[in-house]
Protein backbone atom coordinates (compact mmCIF):
# COMPACT_ATOMS: atom_id res chain seq x y z
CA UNK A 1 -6.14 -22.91 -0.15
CA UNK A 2 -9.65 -22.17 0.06
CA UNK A 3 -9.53 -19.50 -2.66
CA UNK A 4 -8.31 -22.72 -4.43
CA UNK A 5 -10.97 -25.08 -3.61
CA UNK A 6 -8.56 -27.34 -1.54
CA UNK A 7 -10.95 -28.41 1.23
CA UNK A 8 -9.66 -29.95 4.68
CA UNK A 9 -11.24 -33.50 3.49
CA UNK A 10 -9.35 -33.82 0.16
CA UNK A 11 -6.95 -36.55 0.44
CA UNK A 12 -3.78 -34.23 0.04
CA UNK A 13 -4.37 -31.29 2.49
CA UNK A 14 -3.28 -27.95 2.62
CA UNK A 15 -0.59 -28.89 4.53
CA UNK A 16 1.93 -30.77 2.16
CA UNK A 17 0.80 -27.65 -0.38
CA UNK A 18 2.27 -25.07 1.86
CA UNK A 19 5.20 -27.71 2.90
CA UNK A 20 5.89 -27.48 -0.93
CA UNK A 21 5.25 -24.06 -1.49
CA UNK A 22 8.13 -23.03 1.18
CA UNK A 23 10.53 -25.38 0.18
CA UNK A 24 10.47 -23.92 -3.43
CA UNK A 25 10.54 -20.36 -2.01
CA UNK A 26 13.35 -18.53 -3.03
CA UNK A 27 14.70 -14.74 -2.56
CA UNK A 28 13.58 -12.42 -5.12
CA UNK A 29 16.75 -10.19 -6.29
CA UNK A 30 15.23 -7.27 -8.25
CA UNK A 31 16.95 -6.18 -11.58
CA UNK A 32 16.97 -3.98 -14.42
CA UNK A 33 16.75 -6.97 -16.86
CA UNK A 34 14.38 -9.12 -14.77
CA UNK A 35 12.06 -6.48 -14.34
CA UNK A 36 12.10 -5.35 -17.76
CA UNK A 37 11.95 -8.82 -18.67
CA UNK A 38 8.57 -9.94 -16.36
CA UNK A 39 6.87 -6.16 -17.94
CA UNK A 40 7.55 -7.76 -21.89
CA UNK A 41 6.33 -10.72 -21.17
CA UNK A 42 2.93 -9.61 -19.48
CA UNK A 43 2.88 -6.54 -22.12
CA UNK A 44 3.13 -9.05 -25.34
CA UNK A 45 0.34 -11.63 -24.53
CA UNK A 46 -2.48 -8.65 -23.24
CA UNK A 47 -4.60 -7.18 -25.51
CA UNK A 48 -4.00 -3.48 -24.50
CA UNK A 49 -0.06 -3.53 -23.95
CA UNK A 50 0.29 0.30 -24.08
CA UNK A 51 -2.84 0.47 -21.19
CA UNK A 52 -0.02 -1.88 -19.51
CA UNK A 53 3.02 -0.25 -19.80
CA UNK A 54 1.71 3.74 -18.82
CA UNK A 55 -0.31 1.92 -15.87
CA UNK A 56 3.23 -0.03 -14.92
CA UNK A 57 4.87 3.22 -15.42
CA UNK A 58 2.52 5.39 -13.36
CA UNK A 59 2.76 2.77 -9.88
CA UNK A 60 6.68 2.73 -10.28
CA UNK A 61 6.40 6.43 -10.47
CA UNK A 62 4.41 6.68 -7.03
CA UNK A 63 7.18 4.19 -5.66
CA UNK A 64 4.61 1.22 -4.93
CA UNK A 65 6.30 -1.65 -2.61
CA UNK A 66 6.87 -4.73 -4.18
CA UNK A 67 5.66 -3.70 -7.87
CA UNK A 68 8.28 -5.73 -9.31
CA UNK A 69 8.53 -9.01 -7.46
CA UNK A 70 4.58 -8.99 -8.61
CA UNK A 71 5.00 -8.37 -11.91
CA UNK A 72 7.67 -10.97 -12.32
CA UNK A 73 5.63 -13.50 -10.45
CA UNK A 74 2.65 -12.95 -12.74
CA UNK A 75 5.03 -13.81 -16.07
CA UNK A 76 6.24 -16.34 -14.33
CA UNK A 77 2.62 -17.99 -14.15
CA UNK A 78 1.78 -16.61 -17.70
CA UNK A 79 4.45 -19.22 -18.45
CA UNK A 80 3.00 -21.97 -16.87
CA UNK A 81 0.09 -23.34 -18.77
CA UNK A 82 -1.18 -26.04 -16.29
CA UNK A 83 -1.32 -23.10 -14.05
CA UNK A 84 -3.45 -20.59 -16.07
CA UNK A 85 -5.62 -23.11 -16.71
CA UNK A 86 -6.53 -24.38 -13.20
CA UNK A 87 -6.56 -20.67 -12.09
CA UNK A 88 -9.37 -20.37 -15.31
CA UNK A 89 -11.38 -23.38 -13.96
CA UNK A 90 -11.19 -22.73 -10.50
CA UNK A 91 -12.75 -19.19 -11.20
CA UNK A 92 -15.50 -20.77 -13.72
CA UNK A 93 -16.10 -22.95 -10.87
CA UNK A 94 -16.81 -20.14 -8.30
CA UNK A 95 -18.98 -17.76 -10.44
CA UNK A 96 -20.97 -21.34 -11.33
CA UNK A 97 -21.86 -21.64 -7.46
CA UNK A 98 -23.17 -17.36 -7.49
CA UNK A 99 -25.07 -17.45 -10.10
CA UNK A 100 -22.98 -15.47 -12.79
CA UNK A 101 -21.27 -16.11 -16.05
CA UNK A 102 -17.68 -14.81 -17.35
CA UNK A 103 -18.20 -12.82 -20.39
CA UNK A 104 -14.98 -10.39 -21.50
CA UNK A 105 -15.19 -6.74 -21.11
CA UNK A 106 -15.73 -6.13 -24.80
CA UNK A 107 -18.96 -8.30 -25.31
CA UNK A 108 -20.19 -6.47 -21.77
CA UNK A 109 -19.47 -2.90 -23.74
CA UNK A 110 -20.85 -3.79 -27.20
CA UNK A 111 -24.09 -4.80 -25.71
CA UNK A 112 -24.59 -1.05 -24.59
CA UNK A 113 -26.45 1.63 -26.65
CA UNK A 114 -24.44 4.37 -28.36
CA UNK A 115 -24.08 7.18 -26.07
CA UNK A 116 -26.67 10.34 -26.29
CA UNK A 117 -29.48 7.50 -27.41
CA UNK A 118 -32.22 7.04 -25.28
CA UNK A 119 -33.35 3.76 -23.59
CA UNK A 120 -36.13 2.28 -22.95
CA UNK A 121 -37.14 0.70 -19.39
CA UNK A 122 -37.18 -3.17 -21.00
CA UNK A 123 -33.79 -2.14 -22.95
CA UNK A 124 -32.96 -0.26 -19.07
CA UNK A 125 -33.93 -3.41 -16.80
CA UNK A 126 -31.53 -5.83 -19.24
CA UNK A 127 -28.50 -3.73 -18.90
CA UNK A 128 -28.93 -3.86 -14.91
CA UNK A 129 -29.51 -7.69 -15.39
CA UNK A 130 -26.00 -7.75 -17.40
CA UNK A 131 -24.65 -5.32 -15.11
CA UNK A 132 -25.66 -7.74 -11.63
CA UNK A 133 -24.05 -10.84 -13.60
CA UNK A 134 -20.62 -9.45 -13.34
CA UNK A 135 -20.75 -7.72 -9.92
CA UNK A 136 -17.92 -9.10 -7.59
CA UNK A 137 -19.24 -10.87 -5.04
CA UNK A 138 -17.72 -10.14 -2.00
CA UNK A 139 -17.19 -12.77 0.45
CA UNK A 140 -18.60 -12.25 3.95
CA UNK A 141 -16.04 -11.89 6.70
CA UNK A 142 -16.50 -14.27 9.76
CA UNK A 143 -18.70 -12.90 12.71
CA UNK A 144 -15.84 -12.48 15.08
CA UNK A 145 -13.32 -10.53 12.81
CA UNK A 146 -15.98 -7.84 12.63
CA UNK A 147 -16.30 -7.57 16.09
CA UNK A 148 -12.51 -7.27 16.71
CA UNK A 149 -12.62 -4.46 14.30
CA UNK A 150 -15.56 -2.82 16.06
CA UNK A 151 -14.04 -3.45 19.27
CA UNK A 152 -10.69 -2.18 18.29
CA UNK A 153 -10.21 1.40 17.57
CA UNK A 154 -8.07 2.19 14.89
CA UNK A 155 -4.24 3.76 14.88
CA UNK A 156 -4.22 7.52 14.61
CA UNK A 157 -1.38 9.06 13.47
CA UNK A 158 0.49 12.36 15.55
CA UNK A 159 -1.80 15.74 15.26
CA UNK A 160 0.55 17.85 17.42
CA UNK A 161 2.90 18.54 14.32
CA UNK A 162 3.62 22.11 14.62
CA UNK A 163 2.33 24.11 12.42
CA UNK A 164 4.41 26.63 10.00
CA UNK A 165 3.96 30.46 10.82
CA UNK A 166 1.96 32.69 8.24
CA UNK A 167 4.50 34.95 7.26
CA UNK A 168 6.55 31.66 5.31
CA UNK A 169 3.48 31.69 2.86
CA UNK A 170 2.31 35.38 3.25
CA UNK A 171 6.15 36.13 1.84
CA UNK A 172 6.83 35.36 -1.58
CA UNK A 173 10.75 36.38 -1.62
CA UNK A 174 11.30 34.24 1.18
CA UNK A 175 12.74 31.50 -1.39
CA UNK A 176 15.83 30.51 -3.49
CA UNK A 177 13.09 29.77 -6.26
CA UNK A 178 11.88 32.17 -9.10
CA UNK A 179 8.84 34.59 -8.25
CA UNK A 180 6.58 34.76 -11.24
CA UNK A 181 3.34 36.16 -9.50
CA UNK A 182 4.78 39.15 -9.07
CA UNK A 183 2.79 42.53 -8.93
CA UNK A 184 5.60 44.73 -10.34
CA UNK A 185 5.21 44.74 -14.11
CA UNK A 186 8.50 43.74 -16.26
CA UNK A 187 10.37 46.10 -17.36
CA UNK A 188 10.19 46.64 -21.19
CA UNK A 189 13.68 45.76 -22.73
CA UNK A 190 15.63 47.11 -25.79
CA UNK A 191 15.52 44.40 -28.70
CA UNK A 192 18.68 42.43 -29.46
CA UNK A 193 17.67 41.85 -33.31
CA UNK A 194 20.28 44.70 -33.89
CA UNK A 195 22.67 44.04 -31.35
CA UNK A 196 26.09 42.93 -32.27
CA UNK A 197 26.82 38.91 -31.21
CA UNK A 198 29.62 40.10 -28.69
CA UNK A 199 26.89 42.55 -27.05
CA UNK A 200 24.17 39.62 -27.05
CA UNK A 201 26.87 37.22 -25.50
CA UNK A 202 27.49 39.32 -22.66
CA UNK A 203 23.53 40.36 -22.01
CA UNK A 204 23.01 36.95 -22.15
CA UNK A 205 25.21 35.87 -19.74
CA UNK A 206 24.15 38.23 -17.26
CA UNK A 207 21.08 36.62 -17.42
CA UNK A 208 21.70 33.13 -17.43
CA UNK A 209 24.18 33.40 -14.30
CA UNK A 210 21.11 34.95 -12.90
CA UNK A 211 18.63 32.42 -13.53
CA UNK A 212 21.13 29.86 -12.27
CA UNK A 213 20.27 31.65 -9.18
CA UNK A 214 16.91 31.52 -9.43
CA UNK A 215 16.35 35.22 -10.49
CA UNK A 216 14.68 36.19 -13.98
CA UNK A 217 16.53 38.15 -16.67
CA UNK A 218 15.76 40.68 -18.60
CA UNK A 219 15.85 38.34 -21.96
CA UNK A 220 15.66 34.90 -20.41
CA UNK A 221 12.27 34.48 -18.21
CA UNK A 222 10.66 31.92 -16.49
CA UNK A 223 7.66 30.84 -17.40
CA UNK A 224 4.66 30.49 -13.96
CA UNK A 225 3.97 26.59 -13.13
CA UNK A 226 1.16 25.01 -14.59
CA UNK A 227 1.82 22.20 -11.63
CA UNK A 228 3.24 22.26 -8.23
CA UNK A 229 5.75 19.75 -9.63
CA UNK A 230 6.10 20.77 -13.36
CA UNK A 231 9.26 21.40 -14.60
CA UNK A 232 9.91 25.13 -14.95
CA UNK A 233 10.11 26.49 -18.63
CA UNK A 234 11.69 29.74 -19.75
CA UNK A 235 10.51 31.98 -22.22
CA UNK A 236 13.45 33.62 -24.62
CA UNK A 237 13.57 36.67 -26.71
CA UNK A 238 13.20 35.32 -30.27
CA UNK A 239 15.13 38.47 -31.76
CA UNK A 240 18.36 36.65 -30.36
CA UNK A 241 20.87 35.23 -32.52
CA UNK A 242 20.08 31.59 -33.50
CA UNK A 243 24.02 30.13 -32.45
CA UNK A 244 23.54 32.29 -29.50
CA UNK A 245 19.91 31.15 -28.36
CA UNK A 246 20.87 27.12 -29.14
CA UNK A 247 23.96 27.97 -26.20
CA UNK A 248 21.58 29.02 -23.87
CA UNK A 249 19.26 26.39 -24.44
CA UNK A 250 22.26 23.96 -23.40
CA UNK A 251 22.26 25.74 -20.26
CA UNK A 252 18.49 26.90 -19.23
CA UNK A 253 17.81 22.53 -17.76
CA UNK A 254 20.31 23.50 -15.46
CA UNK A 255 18.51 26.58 -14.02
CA UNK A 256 15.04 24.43 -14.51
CA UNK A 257 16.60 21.75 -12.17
CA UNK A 258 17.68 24.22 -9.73
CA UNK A 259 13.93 25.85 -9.77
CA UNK A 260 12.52 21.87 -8.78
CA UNK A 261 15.70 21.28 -6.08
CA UNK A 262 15.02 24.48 -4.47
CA UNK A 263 11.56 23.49 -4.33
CA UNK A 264 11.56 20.71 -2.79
CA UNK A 265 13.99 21.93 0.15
CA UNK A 266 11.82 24.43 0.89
CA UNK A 267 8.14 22.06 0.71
CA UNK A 268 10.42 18.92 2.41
CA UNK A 269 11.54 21.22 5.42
CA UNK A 270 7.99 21.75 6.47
CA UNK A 271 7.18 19.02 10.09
CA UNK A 272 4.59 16.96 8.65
CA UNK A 273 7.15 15.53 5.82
CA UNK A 274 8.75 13.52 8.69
CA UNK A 275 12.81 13.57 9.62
CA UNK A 276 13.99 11.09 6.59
CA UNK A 277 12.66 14.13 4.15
CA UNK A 278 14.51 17.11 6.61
CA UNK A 279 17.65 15.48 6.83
CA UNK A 280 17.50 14.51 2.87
CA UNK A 281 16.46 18.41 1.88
CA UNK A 282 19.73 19.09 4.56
CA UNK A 283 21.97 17.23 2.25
CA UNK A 284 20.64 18.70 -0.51
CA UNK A 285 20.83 22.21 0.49
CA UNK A 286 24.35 21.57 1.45
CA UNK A 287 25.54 20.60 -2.07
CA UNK A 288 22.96 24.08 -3.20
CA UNK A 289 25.06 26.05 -1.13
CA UNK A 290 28.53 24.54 -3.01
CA UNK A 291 26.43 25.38 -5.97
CA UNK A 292 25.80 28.88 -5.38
CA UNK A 293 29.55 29.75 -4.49
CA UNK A 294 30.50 27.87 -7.81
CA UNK A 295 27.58 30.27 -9.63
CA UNK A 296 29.23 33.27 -7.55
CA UNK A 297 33.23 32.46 -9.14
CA UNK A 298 31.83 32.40 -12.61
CA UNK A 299 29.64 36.23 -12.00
CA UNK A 300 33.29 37.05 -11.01
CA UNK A 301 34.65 35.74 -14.40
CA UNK A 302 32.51 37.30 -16.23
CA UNK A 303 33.78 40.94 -14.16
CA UNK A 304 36.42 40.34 -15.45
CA UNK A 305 36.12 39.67 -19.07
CA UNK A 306 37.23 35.71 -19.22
CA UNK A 307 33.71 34.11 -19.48
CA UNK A 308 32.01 33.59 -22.54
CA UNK A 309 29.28 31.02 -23.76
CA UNK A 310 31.59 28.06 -24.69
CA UNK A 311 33.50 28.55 -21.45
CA UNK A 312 29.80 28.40 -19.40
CA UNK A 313 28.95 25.25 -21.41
CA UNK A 314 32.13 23.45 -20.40
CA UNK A 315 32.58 24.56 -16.61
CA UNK A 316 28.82 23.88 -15.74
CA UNK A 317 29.15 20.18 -17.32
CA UNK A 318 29.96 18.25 -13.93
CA UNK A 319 27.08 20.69 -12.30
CA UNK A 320 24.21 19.89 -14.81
CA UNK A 321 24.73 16.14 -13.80
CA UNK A 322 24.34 16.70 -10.34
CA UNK A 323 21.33 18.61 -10.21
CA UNK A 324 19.69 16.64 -12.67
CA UNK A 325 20.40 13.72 -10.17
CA UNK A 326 18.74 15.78 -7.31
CA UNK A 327 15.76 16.74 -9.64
CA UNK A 328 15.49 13.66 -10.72
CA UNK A 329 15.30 12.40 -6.82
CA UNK A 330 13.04 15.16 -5.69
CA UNK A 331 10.29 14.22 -8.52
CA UNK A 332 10.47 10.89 -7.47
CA UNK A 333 9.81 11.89 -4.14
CA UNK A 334 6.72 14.07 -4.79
CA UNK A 335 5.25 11.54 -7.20
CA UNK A 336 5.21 9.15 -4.77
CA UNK A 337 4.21 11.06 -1.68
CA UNK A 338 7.11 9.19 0.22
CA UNK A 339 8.12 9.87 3.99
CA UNK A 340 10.13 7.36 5.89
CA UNK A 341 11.48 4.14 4.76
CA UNK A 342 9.89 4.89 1.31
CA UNK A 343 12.20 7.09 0.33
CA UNK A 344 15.61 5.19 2.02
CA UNK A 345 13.86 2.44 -0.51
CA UNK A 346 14.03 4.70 -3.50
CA UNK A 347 17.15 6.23 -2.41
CA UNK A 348 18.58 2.65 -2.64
CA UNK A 349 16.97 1.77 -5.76
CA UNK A 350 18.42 4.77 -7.78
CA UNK A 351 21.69 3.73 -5.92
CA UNK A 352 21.56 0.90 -7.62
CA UNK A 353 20.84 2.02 -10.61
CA UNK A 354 24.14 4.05 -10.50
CA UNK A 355 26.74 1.48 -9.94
CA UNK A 356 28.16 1.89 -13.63
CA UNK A 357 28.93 5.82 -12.62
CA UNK A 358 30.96 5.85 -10.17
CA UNK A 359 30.27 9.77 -9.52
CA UNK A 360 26.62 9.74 -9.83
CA UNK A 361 27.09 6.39 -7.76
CA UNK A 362 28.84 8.37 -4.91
CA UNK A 363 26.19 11.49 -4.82
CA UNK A 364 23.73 9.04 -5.05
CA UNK A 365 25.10 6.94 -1.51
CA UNK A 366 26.09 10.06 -0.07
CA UNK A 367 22.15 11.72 0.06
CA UNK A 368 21.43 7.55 1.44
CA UNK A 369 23.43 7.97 4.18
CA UNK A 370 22.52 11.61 4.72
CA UNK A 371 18.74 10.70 4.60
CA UNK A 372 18.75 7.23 7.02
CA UNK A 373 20.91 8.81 10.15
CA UNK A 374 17.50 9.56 11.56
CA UNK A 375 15.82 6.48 10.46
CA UNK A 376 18.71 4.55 12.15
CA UNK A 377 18.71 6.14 15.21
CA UNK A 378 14.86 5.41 15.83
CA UNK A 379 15.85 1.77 14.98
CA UNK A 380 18.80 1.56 17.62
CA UNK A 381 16.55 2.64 20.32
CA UNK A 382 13.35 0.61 19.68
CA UNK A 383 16.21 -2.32 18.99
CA UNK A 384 18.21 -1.85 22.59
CA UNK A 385 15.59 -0.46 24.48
CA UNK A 386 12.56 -1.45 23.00
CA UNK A 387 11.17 2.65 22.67
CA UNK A 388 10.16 3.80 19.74
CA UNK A 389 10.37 7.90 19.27
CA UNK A 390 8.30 8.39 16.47
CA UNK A 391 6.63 11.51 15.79
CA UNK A 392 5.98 11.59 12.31
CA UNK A 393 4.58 7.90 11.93
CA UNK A 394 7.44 7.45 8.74
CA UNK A 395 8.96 3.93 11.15
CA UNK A 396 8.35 0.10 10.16
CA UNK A 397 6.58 -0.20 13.56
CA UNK A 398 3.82 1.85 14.82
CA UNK A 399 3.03 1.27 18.75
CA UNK A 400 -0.97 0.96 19.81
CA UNK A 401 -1.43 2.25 22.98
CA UNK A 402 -4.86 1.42 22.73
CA UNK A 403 -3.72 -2.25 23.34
CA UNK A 404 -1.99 -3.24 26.35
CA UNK A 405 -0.37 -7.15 27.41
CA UNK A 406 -3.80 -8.17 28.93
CA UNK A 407 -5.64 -8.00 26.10
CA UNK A 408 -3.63 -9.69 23.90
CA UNK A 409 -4.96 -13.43 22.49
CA UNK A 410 -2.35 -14.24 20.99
CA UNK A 411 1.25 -14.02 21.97
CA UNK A 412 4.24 -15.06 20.01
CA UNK A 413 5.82 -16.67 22.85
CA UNK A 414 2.94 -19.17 22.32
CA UNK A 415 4.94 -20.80 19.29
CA UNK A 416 7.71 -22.24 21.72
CA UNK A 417 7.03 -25.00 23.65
């Protein structure tokens, strides 16, 4: 209310203003359509809508909390015209009392010299004068909230985390994933420019089968990460034949979301990711393992003479889904940096955003329920006996032993009578 010039001596106080403001507070359901709905509306009436949309794109990438429920409140006052402009004269009002004007970022730009040219001081000292006038001021906190910060000292998260032994980084074929900084130097390969389809088919397939496992061919290689999180490329003999290389393009985003699943089991496992990530890389590597056996009957097929190309395409459809669900969950993680409740929020969200696929639906709830059995056990003990065993700092409630039931000034048995 202060932000909004209500002052304690108008004659309706801030009082019947937050009485109002609760009793029109409703629960915010997020959707596809309202979000996506709130985002065209905010993206149609600013002046740099594509600025909008990769910013937008970029925080719901890093999983920020509440995103949406903001973004649909500000269309919702972009609406309201009496609103906008009270919000416009109330800030006129308050960079009246400092001293400064509001001029758009534009004008502010085009008053600057070209870039290389050189300035004067007098042209120097009126760019730092235009510069000043649109400084923030920053309002000054009262005296006694800066001496409860100073006072206080501040939550520190665990340092005991074990730390992982040498030898997991010092050995490179320690991994389901492809090794591409290898010091052995590839092996130089016959061409298959003059190689009859029916040979090609069945080179090929030895090498796709063993990319699926995250080994390189002979033909078929993987290309090194430009990223830590890049999606892994393959480079392919161009002397293959065209109907055979377009086949094997079908298959190689299968093998590419293996390379990021794998990945991210082995990065996730590590302590310091907390127990929501360990027992979410557990699920994973549980359906890896179902893959693996499924990758090992089709090598057997192929022994035998009753795989081909077509047949790969078709058995491996149900497969590609579910690791590009996984991938697709593991780059969410790592985008976001999330530990804890973060990611039980975005495994809900992509949950949800499953219900018309009822398979994708059901991997989808079972890596949820795989993921919160830790989560839920912390909760059930700091709920029945008020202890919370948290050793990666990933729960709602951090304790502060730095603060005991002396010190406390205020208590929130204070609000019953």
């Amino acid at each position: 209310m202060t932000l909004l010039g209500v002052k304690s001596s108008h004659p309706i106080g801030p009082e019947l203003y937050a009485e109002k403001l609760l009793k029109c507070r409703t629960p915010y359901i997020t959707t596809q359509v309202s979000s996506s709905n709130a985002k065209w509306q905010i993206a149609k009436s600013t002046e740099t809508p594509i600025e909008f949309s990769t910013l937008y794109d970029e925080l719901k990438g890093k999983n920020v909390r509440d995103l949406d429920p903001l973004v649909f409140l500000l269309s919702k006052l972009h609406e309201e015209e009496e609103t906008k402009q009270f919000l416009a004269t109330n800030a006129l009002e308050k960079l009246e009392k400092t001293g400064m004007t509001s001029l758009p970022h534009s004008k502010v730009t085009s008053q600057l010299p070209a870039p290389g040219t050189k300035m004067t001081e007098e042209e120097l000292s009126e760019i730092k004068d235009i510069l000043l006038k649109q400084a923030v001021v920053v309002e000054t906190p009262p005296a006694d909230f800066l001496v409860k910060v100073v006072r206080e000292k501040p939550l520190t998260r665990n340092t005991n985390i074990p730390q992982q032994p040498d030898w997991v980084f010092k050995r490179p074929y320690l991994t389901l994933d492809f090794v591409t900084d290898s010091d052995f130097p590839q092996e130089n390969v016959e061409s298959l420019k003059n190689k009859s389809p029916f040979y090609q088919e069945h080179a090929v397939l030895e090498d796709l089968l063993l990319c699926m496992r995250g080994i390189e061919g002979k033909y078929i290689l993987p290309r090194p990460l430009k990223e830590t999180y890049a999606v892994r490329e393959f480079l392919i003999d161009q002397s293959m034949d065209v109907s055979v290389k377009e086949l094997v393009k079908g298959v190689l985003p299968l093998c590419s979301n293996y390379s990021t699943v794998v990945l991210f089991i082995k990065e996730k496992s590590a302590f310091e990711y907390g127990l929501v990530n360990h027992a979410l890389s557990h699920a994973m590597e549980t359906l890896i393992r179902d893959y693996l056996v499924m990758v090992a009957q089709l090598e057997r097929e192929m022994k035998l003479g009753h795989l081909t190309l077509q047949k790969l395409r078709f058995y491996l459809q149900p497969t590609m889904r579910i690791l590009e669900i996984l991938a697709s969950v593991a780059n969410s993680i790592n985008r976001g940096k999330c530990i804890g409740g973060a990611v039980l929020s975005l495994l809900h969200e992509k949950t949800a955003s499953m219900i018309g696929d009822r398979k994708s639906s059901e991997l989808c709830l079972y890596l949820t329920q795989s993921a919160c059995v830790p989560y839920m056990e912390i909760l059930e003990k700091w709920i029945y006996r008020g202890i919370i065993t948290d050793p990666y700092s990933e729960f709602l409630v951090e304790e502060n032993e730095t603060i005991n039931k002396e010190k406390l000034q205020e208590d929130y048995n204070d609000a019953y009578p």
